[in-house]
Protein backbone atom coordinates (compact mmCIF):
# COMPACT_ATOMS: atom_id res chain seq x y z
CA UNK A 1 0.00 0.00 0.00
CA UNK A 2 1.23 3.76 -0.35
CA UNK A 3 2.09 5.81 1.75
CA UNK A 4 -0.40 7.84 3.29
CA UNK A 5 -0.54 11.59 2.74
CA UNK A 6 -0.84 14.47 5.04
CA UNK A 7 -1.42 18.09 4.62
CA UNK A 8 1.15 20.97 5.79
CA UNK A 9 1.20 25.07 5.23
CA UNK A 10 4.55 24.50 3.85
CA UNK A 11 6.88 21.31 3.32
CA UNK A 12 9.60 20.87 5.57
CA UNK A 13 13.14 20.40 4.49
CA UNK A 14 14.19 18.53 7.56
CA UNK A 15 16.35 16.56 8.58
CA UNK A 16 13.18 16.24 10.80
CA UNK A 17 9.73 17.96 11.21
CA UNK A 18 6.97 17.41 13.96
CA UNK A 19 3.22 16.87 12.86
CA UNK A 20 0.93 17.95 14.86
CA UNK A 21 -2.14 19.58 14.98
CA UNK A 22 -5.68 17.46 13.19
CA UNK A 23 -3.08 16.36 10.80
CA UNK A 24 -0.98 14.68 13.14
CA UNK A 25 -3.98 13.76 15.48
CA UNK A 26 -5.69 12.19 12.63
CA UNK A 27 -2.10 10.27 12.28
CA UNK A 28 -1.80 8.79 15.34
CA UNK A 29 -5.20 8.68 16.54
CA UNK A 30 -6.81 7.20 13.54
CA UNK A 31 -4.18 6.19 11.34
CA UNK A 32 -2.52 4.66 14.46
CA UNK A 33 1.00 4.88 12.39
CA UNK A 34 3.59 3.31 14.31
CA UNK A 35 7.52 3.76 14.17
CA UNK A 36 9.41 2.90 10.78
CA UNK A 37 6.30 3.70 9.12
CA UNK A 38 6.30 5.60 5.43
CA UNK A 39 4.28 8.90 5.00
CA UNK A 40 4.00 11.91 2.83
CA UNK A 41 4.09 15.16 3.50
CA UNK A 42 2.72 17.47 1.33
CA UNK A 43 1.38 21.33 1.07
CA UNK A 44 -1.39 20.46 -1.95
CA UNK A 45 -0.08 22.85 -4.47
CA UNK A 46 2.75 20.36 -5.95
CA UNK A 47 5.68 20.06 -3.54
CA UNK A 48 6.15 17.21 -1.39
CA UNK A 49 8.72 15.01 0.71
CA UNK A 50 8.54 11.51 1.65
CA UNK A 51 9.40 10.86 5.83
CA UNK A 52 9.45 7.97 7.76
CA UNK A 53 8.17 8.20 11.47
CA UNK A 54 10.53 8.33 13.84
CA UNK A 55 8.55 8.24 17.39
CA UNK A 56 4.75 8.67 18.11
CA UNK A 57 4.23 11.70 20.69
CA UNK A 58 1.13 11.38 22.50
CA UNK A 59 -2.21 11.60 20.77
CA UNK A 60 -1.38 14.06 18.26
CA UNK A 61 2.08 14.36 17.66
CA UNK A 62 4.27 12.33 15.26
CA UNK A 63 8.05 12.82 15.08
CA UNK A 64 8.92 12.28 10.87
CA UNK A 65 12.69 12.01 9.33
CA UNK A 66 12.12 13.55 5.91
CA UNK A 67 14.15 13.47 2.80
CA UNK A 68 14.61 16.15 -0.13
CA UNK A 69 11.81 18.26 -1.22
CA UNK A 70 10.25 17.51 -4.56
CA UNK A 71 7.88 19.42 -7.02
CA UNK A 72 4.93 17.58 -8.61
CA UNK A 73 5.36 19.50 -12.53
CA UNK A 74 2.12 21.41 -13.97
CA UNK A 75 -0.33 19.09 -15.66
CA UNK A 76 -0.55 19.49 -19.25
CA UNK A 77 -2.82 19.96 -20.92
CA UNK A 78 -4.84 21.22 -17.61
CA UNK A 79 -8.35 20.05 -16.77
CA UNK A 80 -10.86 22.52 -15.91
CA UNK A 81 -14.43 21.15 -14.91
CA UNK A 82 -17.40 23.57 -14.91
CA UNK A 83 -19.70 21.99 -12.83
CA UNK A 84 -23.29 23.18 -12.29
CA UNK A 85 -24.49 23.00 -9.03
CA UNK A 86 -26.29 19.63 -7.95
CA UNK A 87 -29.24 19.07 -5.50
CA UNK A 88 -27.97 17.80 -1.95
CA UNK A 89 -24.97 16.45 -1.95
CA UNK A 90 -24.38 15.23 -5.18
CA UNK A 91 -22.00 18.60 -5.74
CA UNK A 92 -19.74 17.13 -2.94
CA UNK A 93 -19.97 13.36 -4.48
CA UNK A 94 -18.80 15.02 -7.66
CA UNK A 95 -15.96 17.05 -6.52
CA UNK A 96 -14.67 13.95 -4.38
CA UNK A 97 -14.99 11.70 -7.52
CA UNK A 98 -13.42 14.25 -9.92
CA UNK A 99 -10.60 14.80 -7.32
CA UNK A 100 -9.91 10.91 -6.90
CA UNK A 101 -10.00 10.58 -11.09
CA UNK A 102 -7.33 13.96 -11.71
CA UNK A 103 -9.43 16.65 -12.72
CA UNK A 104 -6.97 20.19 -12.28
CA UNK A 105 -9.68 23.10 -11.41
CA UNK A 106 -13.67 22.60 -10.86
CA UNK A 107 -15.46 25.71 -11.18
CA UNK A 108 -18.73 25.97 -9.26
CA UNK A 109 -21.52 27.69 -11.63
CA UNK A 110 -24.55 28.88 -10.90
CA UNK A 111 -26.90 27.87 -13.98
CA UNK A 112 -29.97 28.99 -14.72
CA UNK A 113 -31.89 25.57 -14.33
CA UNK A 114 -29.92 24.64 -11.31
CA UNK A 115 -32.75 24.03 -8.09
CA UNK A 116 -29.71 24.87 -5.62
CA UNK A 117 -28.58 28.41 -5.37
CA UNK A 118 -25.51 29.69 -3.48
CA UNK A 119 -26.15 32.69 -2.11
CA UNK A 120 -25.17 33.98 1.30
CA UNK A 121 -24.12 32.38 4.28
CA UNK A 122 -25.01 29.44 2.37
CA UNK A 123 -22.78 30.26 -0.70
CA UNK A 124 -19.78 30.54 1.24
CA UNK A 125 -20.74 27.12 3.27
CA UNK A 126 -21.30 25.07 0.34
CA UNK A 127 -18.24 26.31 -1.07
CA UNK A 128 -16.32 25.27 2.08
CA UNK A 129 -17.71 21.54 2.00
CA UNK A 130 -16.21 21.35 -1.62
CA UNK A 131 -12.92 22.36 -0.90
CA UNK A 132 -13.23 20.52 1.77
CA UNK A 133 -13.78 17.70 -0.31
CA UNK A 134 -11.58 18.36 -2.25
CA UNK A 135 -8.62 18.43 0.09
CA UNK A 136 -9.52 15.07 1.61
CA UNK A 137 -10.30 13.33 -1.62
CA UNK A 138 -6.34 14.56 -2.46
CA UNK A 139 -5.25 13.26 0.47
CA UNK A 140 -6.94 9.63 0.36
CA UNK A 141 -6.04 9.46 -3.29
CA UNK A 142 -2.47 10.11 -2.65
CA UNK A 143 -2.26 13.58 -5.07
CA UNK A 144 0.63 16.20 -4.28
CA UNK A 145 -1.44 18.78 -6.44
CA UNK A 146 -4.46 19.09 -5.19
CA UNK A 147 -7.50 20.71 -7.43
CA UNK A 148 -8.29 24.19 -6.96
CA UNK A 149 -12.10 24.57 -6.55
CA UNK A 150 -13.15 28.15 -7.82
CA UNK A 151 -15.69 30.97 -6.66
CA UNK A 152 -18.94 30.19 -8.13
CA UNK A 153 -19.18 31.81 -11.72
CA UNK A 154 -22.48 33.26 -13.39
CA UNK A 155 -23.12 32.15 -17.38
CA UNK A 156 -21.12 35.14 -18.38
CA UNK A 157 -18.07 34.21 -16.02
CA UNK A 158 -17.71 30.94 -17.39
CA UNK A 159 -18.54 31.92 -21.31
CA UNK A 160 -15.08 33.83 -20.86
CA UNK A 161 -13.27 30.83 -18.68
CA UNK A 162 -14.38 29.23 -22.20
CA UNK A 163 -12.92 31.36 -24.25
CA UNK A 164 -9.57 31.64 -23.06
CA UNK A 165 -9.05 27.91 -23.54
CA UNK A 166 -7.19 25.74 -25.96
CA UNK A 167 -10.18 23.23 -26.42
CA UNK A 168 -13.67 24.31 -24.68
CA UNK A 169 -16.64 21.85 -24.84
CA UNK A 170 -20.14 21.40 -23.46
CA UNK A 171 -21.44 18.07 -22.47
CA UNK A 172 -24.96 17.93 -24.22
CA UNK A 173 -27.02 14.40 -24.28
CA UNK A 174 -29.83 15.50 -26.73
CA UNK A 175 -29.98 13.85 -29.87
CA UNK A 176 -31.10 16.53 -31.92
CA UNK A 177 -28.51 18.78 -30.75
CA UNK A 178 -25.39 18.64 -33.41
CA UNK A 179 -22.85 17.13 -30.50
CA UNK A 180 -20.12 14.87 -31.50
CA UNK A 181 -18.29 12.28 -29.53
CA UNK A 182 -15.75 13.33 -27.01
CA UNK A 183 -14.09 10.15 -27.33
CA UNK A 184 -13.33 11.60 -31.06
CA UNK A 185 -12.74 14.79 -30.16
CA UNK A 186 -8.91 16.62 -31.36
CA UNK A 187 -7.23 17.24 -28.12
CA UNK A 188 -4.64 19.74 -27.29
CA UNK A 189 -1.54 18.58 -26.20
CA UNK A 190 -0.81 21.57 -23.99
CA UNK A 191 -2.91 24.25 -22.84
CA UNK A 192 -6.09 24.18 -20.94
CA UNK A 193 -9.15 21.91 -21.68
CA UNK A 194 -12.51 23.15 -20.09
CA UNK A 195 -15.82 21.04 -19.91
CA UNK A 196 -19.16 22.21 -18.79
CA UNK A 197 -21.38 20.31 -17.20
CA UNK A 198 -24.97 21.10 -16.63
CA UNK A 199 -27.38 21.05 -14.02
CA UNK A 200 -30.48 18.29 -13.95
CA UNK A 201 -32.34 20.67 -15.87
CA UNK A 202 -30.20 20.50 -18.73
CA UNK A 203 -27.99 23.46 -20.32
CA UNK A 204 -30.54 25.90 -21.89
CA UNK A 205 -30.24 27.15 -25.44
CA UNK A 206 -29.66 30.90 -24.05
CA UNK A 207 -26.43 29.55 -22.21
CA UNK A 208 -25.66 26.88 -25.30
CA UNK A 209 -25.77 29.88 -27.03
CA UNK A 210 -23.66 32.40 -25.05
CA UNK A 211 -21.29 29.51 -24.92
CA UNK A 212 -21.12 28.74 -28.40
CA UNK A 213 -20.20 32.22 -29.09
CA UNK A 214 -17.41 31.91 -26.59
CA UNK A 215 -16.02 29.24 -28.71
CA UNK A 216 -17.54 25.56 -27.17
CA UNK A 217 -18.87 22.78 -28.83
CA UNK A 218 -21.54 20.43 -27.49
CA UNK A 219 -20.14 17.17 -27.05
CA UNK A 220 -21.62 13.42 -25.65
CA UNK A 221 -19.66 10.90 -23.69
CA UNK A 222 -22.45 7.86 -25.41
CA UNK A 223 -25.31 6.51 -25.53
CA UNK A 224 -26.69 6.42 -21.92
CA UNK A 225 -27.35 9.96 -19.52
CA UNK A 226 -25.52 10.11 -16.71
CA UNK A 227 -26.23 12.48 -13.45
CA UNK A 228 -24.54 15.63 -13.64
CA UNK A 229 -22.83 14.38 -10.48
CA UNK A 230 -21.18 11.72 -12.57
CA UNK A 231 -20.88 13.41 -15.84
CA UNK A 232 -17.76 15.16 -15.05
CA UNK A 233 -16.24 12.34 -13.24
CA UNK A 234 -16.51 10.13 -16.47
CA UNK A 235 -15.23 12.58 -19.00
CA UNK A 236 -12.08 13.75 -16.92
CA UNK A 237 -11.34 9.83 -17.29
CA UNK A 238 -11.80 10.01 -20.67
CA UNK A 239 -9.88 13.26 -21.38
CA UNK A 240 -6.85 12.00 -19.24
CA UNK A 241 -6.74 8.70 -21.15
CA UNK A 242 -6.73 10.48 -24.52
CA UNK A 243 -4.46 12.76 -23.84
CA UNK A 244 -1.68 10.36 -21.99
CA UNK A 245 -1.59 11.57 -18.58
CA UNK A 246 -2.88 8.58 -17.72
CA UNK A 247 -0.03 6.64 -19.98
């Protein structure tokens, strides 16, 4: 099994370095890591070190010998997920999911058929549980770069997130709607790839339309519909296969 990753402001060049705090509770407390032990120690945003522990100190304390520092290079091309936001908390299932697969970015947006709105206190709470997420879905699936989860964007917003990148597509199940396969699709090598994904509802033909103009094509992942918690998940698996980061 690998080594299990943990989560510090900034990465410690040693020879040693003392984790404490939920990070180290959640170590020895949960974790129960014993002496001799591997770990990783890492600050989400690419750099990293791998440590061996050295002693346990009380309930949340652990005592690491670390080795050299190492940076995690940019992905390429870059995965950007648009995600519209789900009822419940299917947004959370989909941010964990897309974390766990590779996605880069996820962009919360507010569509105009989505049933949940973020406004508020509860705005800033539901964006809190996906970070959240998203920083424990890093964690368990052993990622040094952890995905940044935006502000929630408005139609506008993401029509220019769409048209700044290299390849920009919508996913759009609807058979009369001129979409071609993803699977098909000509891939940048480099760059930035950005997906939308729409809300229950469906995308409506305003925002097709705004985002069309922005430069995005509808696309379909095949024959069956999935939930837009799922949708995402599925097609950042497809993208990273096609374009050999997952080679």
């Amino acid at each position: 099994m690998t080594a299990p990753v943990f989560v510090v402001e900034q990465v410690p060049t040693g020879p040693e370095f003392v984790l404490d705090g939920p990070e180290g509770r959640h170590a020895v407390s949960v974790r129960r890591l014993e002496a001799g032990e591997q770990v990783v120690l890492t600050d989400g945003l690419g750099r990293w070190t791998a440590g061996v522990v050295r002693a346990c100190e009380g309930k949340d304390r652990l005592l690491v010998t670390v080795g050299d520092v190492r940076e995690e290079p940019e992905p390429a091309p870059r995965i950007t997920v648009v995600q519209a936001l789900p009822k419940g908390d299917r947004g959370e299932l989909a941010v964990e999911t897309m974390t766990e697969t590779g996605v880069d970015a996820i962009v919360p947006w507010q569509a105009g058929r989505c049933i949940t709105q973020w406004r508020g206190d509860r705005g800033a709470k539901s964006l809190a549980k996906w970070r959240s997420t998203a920083r424990e879905a890093g964690k368990q699936s052993r990622r040094a770069r952890f995905p940044e989860v935006a502000e929630a964007r408005s139609t506008r917003q993401v029509a220019d997130l769409l048209a700044a990148a290299d390849f920009a597509a919508v996913l759009h199940e609807d058979p009369g709607c001129d979409s071609e396969p993803l699977a098909t699709a000509e891939l940048p090598a480099q760059g930035t790839i950005v997906l939308v994904v729409g809300p229950e509802g469906g995308v409506s033909p305003q925002e097709l339309t705004a985002f069309a103009e922005a430069g995005a094509r509808p696309y379909r992942l095949g024959r069956s519909v999935l939930r837009t918690s799922t949708a995402g998940t599925a097609a950042t698996a497809l993208l990273l296969g096609r374009t050999g980061r997952w080679g």
